[in-house]
N, C-alpha and C. Protein backbone atom coordinates (compact mmCIF):
# COMPACT_ATOMS: atom_id res chain seq x y z
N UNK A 1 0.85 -1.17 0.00
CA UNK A 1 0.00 0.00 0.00
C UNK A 1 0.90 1.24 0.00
N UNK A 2 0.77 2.25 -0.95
CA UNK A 2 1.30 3.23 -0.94
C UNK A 2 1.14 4.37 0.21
N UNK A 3 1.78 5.35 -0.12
CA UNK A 3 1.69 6.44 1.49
C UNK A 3 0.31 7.30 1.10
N UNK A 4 -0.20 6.99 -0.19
CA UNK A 4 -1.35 7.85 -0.39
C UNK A 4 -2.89 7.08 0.07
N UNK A 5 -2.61 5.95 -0.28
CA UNK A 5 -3.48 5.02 -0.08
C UNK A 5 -3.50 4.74 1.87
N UNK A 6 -2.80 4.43 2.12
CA UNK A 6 -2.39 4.67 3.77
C UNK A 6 -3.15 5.60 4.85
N UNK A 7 -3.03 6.84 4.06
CA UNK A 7 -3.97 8.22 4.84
C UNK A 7 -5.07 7.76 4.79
N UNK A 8 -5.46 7.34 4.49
CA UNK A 8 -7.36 6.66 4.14
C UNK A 8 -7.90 5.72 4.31
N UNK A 9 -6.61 4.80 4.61
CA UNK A 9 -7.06 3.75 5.66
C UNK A 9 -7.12 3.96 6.83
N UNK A 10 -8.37 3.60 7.61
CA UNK A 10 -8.87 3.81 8.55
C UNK A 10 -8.37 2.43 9.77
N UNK A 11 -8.24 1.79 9.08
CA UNK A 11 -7.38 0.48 9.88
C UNK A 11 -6.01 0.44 10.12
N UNK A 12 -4.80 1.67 9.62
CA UNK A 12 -3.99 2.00 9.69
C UNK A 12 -4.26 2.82 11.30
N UNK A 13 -4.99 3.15 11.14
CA UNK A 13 -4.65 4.19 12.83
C UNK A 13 -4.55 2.76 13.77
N UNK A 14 -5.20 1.48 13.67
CA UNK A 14 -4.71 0.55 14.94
C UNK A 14 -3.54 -0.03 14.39
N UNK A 15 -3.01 -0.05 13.58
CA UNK A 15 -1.59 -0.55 12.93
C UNK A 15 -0.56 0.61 13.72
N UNK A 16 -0.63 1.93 13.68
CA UNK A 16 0.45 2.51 14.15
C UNK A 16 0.06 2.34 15.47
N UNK A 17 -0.91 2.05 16.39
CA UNK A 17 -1.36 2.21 17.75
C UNK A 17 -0.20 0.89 18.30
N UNK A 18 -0.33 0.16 17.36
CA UNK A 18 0.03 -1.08 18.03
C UNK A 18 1.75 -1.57 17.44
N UNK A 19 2.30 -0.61 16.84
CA UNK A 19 3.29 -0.40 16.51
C UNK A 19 4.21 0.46 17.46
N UNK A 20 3.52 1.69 17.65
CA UNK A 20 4.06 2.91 18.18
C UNK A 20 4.57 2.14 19.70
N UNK A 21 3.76 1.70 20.10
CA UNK A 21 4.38 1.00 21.39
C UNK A 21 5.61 0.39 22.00
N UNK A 22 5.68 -0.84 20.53
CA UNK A 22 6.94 -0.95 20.29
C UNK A 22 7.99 -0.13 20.10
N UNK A 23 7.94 0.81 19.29
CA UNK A 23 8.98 1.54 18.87
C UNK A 23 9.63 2.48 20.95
N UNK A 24 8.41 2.77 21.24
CA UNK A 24 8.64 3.48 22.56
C UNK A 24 9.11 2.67 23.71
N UNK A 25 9.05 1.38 23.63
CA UNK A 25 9.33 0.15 24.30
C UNK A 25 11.17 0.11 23.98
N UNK A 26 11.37 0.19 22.66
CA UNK A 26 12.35 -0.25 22.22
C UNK A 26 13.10 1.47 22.60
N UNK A 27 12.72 2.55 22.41
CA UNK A 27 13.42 3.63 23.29
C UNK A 27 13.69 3.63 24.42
N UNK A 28 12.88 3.01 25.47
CA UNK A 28 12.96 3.40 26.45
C UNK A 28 14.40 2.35 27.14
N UNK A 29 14.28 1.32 26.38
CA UNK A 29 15.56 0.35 26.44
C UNK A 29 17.23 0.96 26.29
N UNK A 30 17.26 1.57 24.51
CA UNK A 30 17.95 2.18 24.21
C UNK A 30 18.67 3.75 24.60
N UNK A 31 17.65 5.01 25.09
CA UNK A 31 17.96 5.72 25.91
C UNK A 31 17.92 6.03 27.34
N UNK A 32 18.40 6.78 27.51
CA UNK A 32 18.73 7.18 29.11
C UNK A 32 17.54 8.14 29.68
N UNK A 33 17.55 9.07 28.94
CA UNK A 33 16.35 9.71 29.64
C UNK A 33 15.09 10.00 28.81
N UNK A 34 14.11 10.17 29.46
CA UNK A 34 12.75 10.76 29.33
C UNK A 34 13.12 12.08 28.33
N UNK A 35 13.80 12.44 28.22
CA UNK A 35 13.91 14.13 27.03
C UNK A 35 14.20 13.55 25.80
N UNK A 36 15.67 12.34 26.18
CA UNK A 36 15.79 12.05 24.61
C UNK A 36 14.85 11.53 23.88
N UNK A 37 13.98 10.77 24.64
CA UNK A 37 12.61 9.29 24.27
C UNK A 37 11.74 10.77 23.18
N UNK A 38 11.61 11.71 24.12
CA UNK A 38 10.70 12.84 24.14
C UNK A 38 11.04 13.33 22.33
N UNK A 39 12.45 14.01 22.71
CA UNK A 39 12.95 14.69 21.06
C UNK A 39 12.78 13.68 20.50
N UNK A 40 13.14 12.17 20.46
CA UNK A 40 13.40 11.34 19.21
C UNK A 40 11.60 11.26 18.67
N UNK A 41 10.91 11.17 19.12
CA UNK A 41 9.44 10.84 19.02
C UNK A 41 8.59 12.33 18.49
N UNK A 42 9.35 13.29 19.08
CA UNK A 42 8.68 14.30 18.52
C UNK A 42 9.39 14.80 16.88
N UNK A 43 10.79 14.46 17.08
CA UNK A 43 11.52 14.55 15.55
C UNK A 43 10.32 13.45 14.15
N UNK A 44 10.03 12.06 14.72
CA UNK A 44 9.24 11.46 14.03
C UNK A 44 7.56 11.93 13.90
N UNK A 45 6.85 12.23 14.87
CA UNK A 45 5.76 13.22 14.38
C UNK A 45 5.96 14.63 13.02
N UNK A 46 7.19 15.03 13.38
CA UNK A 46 7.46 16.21 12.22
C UNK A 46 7.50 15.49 10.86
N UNK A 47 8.24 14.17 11.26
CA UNK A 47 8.81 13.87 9.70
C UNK A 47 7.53 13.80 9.19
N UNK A 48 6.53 13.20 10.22
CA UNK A 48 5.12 12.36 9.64
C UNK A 48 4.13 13.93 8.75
N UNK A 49 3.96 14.68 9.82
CA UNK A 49 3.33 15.40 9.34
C UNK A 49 3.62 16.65 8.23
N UNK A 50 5.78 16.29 7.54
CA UNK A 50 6.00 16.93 6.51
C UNK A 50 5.23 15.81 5.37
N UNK A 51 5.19 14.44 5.29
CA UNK A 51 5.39 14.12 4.47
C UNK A 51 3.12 14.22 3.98
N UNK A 52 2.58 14.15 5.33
CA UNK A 52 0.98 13.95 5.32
C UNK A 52 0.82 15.40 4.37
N UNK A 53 1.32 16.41 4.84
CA UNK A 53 1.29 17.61 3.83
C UNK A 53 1.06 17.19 2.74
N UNK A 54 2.48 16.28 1.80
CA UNK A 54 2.83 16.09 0.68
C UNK A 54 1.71 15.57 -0.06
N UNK A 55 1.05 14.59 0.48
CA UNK A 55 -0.42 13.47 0.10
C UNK A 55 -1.56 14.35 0.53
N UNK A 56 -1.75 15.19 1.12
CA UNK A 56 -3.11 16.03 1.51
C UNK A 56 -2.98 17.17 2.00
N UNK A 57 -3.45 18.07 1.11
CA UNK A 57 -2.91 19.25 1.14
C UNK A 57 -4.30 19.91 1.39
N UNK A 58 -4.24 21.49 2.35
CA UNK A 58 -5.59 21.89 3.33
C UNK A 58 -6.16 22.44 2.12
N UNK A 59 -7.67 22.18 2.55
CA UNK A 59 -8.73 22.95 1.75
C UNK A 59 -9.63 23.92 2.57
N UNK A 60 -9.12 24.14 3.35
CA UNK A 60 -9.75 25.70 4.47
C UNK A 60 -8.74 26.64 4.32
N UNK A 61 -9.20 27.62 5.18
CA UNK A 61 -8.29 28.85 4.60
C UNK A 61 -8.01 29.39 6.60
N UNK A 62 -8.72 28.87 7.31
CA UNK A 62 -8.46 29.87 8.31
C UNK A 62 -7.54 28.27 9.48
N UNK A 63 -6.88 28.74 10.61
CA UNK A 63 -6.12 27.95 11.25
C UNK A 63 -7.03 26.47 11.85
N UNK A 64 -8.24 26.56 12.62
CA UNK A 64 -9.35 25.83 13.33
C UNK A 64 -10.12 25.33 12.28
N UNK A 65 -10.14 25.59 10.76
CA UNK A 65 -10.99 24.75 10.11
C UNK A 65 -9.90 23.67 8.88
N UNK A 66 -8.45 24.01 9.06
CA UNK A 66 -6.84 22.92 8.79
C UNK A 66 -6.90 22.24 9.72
N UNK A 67 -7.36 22.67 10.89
CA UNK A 67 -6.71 21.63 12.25
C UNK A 67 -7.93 20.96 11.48
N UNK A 68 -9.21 21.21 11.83
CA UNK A 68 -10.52 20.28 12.57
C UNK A 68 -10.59 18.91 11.13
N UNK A 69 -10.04 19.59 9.72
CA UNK A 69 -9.91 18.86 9.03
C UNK A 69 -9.12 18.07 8.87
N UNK A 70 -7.99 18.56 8.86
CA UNK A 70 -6.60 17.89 9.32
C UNK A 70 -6.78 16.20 9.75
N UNK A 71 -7.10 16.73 11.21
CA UNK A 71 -7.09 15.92 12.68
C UNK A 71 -8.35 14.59 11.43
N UNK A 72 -9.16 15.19 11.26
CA UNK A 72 -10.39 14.30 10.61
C UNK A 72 -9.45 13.45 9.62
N UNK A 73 -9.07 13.78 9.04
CA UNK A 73 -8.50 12.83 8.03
C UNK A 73 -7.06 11.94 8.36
N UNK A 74 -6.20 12.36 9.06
CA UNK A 74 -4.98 11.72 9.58
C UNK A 74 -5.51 10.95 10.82
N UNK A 75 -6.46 10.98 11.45
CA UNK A 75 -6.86 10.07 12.42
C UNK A 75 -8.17 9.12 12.46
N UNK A 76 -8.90 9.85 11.28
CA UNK A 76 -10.18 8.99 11.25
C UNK A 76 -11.28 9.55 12.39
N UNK A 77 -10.64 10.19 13.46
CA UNK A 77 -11.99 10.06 14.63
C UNK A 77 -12.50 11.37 14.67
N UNK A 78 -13.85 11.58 14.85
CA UNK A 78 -14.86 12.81 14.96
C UNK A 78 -14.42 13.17 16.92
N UNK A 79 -15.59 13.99 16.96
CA UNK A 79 -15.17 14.23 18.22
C UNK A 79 -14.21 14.72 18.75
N UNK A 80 -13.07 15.65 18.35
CA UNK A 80 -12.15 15.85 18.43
C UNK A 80 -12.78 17.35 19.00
N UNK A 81 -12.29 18.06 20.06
CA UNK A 81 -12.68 19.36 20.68
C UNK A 81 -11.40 20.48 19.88
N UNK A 82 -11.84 21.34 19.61
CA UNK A 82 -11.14 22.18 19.59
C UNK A 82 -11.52 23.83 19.55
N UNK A 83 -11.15 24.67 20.42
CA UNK A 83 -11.17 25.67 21.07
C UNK A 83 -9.89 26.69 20.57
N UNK A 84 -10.49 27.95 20.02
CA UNK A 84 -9.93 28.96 19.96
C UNK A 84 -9.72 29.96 20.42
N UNK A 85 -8.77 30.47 21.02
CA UNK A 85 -8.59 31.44 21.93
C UNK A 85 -7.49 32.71 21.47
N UNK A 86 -8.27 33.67 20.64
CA UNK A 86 -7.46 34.15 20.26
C UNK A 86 -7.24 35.92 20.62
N UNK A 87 -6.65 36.04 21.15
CA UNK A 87 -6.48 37.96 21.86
C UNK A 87 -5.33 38.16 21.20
N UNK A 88 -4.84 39.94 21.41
CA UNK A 88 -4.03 40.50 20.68
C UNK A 88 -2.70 39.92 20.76
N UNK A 89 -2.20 39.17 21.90
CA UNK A 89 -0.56 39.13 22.34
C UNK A 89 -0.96 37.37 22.10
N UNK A 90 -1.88 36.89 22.62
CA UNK A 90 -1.72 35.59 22.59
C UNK A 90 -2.75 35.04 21.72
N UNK A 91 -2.41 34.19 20.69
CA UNK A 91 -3.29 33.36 19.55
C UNK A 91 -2.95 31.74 20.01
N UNK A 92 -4.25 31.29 20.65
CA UNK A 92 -4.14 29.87 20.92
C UNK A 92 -4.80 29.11 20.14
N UNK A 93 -4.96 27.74 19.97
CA UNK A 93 -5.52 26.89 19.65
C UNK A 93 -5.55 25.88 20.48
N UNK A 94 -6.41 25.01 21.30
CA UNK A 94 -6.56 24.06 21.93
C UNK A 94 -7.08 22.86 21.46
N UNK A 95 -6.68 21.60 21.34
CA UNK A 95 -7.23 20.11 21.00
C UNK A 95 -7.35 19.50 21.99
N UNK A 96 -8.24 18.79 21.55
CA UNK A 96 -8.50 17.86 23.16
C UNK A 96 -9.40 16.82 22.79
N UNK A 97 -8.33 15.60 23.26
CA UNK A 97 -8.99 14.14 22.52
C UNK A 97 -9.64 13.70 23.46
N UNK A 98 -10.84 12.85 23.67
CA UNK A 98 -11.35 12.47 24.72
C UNK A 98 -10.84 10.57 24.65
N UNK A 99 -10.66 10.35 23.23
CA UNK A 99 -9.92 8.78 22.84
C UNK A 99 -8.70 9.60 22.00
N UNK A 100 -7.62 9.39 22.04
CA UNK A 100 -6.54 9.76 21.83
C UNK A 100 -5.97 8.66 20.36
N UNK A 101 -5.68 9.01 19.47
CA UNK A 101 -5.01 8.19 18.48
C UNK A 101 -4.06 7.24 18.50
N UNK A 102 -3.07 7.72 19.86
CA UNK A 102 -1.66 7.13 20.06
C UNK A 102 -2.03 6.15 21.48
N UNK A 103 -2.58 7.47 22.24
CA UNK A 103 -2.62 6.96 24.03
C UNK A 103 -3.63 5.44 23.98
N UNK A 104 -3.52 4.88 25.00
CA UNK A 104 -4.31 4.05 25.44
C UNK A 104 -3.81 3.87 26.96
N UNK A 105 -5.75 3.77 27.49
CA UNK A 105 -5.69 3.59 28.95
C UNK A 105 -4.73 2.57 30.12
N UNK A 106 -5.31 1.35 29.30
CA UNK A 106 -3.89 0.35 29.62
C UNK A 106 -2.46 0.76 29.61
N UNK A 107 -2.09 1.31 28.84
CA UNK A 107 -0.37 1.84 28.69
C UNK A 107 -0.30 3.52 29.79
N UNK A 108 0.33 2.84 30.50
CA UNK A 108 0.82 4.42 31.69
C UNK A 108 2.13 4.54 31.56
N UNK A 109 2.49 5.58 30.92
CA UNK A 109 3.68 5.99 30.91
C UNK A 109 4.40 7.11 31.70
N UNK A 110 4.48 7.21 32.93
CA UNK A 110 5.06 8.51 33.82
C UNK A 110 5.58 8.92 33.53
N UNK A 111 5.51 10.55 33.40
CA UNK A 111 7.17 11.41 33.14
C UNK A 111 7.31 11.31 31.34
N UNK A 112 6.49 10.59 30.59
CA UNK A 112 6.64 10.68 29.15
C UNK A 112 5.27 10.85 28.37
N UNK A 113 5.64 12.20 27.80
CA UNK A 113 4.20 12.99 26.88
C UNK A 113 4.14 11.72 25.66
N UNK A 114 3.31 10.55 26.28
CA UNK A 114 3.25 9.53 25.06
C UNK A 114 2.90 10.09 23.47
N UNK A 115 2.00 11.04 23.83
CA UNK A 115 1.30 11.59 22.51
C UNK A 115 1.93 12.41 21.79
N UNK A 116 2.79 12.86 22.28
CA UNK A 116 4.05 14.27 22.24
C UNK A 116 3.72 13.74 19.98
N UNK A 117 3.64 12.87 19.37
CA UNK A 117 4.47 12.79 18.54
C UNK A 117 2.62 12.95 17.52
N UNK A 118 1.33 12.39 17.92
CA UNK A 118 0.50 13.38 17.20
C UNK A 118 0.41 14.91 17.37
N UNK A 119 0.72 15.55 18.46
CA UNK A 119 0.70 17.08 18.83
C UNK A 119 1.76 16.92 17.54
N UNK A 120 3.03 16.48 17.28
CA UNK A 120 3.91 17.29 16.57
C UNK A 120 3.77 17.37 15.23
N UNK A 121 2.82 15.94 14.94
CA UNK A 121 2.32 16.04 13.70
C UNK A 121 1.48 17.15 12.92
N UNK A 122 0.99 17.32 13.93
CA UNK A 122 -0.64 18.64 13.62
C UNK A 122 0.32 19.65 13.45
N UNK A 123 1.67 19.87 14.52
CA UNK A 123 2.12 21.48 14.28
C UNK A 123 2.72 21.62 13.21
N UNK A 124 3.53 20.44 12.97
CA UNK A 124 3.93 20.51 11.32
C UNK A 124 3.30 20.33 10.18
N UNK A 125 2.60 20.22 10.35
CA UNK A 125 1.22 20.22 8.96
C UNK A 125 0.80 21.28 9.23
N UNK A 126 0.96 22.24 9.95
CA UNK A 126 0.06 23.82 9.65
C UNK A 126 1.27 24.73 9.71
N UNK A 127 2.56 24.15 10.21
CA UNK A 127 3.40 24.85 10.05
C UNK A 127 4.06 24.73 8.41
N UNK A 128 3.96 23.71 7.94
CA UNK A 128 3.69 23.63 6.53
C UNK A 128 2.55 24.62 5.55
N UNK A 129 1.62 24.42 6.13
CA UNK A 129 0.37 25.06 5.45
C UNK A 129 0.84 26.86 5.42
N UNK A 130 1.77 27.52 6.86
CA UNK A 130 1.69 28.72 6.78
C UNK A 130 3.16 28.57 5.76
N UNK A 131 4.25 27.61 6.14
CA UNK A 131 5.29 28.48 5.15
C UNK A 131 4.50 28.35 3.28
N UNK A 132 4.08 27.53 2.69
CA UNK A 132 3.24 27.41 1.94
C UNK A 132 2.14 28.80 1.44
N UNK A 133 1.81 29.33 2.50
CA UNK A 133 0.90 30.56 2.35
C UNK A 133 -0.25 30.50 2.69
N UNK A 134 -0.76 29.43 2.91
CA UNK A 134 -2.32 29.59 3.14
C UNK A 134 -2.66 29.61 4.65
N UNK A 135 -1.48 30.18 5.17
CA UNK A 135 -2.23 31.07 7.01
C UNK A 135 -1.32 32.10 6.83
N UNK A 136 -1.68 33.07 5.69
CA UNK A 136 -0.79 34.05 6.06
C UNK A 136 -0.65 35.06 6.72
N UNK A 137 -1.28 34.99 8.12
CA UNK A 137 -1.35 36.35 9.18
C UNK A 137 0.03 35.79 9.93
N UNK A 138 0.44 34.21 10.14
CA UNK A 138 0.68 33.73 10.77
C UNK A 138 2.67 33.48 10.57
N UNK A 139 3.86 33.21 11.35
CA UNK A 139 5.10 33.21 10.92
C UNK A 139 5.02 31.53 11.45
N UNK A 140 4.32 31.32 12.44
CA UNK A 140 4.84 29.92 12.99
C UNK A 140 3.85 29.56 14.38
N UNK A 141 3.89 28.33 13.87
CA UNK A 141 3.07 27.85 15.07
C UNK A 141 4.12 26.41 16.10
N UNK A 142 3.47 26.38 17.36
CA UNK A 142 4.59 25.85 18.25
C UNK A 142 3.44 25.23 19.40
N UNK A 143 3.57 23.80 19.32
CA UNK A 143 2.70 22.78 19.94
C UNK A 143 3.52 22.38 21.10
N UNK A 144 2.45 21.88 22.29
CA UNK A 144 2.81 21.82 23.46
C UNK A 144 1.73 20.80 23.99
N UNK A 145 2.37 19.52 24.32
CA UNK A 145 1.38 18.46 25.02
C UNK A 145 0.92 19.09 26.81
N UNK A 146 -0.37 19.61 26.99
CA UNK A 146 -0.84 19.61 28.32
C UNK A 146 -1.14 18.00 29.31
N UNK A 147 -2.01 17.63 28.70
CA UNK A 147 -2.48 16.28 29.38
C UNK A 147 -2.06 15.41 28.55
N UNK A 148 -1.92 14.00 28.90
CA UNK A 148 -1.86 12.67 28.24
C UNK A 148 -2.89 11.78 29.08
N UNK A 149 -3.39 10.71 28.08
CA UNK A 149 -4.22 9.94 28.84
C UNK A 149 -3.05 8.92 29.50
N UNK A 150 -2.04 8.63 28.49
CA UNK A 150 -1.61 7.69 29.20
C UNK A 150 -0.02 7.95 30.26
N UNK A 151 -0.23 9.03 30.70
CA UNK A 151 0.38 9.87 31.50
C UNK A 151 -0.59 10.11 33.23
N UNK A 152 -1.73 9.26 32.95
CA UNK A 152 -2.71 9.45 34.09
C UNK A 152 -3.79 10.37 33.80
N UNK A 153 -3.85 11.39 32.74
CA UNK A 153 -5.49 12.09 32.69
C UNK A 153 -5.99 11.66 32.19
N UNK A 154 -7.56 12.62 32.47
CA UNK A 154 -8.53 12.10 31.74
C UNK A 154 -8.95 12.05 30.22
N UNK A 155 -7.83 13.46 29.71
CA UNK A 155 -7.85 13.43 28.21
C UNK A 155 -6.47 13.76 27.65
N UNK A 156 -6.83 14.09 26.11
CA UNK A 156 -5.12 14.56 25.92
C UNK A 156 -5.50 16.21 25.63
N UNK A 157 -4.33 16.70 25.95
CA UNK A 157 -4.69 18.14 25.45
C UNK A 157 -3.41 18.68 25.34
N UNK A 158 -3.36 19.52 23.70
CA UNK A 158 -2.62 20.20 23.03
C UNK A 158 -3.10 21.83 22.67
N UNK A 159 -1.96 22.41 23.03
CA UNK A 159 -1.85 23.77 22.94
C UNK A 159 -1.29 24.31 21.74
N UNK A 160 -1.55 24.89 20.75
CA UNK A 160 -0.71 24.91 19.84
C UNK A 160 -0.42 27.05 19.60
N UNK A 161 0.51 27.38 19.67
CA UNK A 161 0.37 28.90 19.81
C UNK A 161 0.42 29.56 18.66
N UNK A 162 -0.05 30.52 18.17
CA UNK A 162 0.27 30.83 16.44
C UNK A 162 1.25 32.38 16.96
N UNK A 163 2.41 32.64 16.38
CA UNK A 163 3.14 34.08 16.09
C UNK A 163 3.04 34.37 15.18
């Protein structure tokens, strides 16, 4: 199956669920700390979400209707919250999974933003979309995991800031 064909499979999101584990299993073996696990996982969300650009490219024009579509198509699941908060000094965006793409309840991971690596996906796919042009109020956007489910909350929640 090609990488185009892939985005659209909907049975691919439990293929990486049940993959991703491994791979974080097999980090946590190989490095020493919780930061490196952290960068190496968030370096692979970027790659993911330069290349998701490449195969699906946004058909909205404003930041909250890239995400809400975005998120819809790279994950398959509805329900996805997202909240805009936007004043003069600070431009937020908030996500908030109530079932998480990556997390699962069973898997507790302390001290490691399991999800860290869909947050990084989303920021690089709109951080794509603005160098590209189509958010052009915007220079850069910069994602930040709040909650993890499998960190102990009740949901996941991502901050994403626009400058």
């Amino acid at each position: 199956m090609n990488r185009e064909a892939l985005l659209h499979d909907k049975a691919s999101v439990y293929l990486i669920q049940m993959i991703y584990v491994e791979v974080v299993a097999y980090l946590r073996k190989k490095l020493e700390s919780i930061e490196e696990i952290e960068k190496r996982i968030r370096k692979m969300g970027e790659n993911i979400g330069r290349t998701m650009f490449i195969y699906y490219r946004p058909r909205k024009k404003s930041p909250i209707s890239i995400m809400k579509d975005f998120i819809r198509v790279a994950t398959g699941l509805s329900g996805v919250r997202i909240k805009k908060k936007f004043k003069k000094q600070n431009k937020k965006i908030i996500v908030i999974y109530k079932v998480c793409p990556l997390c699962n309840r069973e898997i507790e991971t302390k001290g490691l933003r399991y999800c860290l690596p869909t947050m990084a996906i989303i920021e690089e796919y709109v951080n794509q979309c603005i160098k590209e042009g189509k958010l052009k109020k915007f220079n850069r956007v910069e994602g930040e995991v709040i909650k993890s489910i499998a960190s102990g909350d009740d949901r996941c929640e991502y901050h994403f800031y626009f400058k």
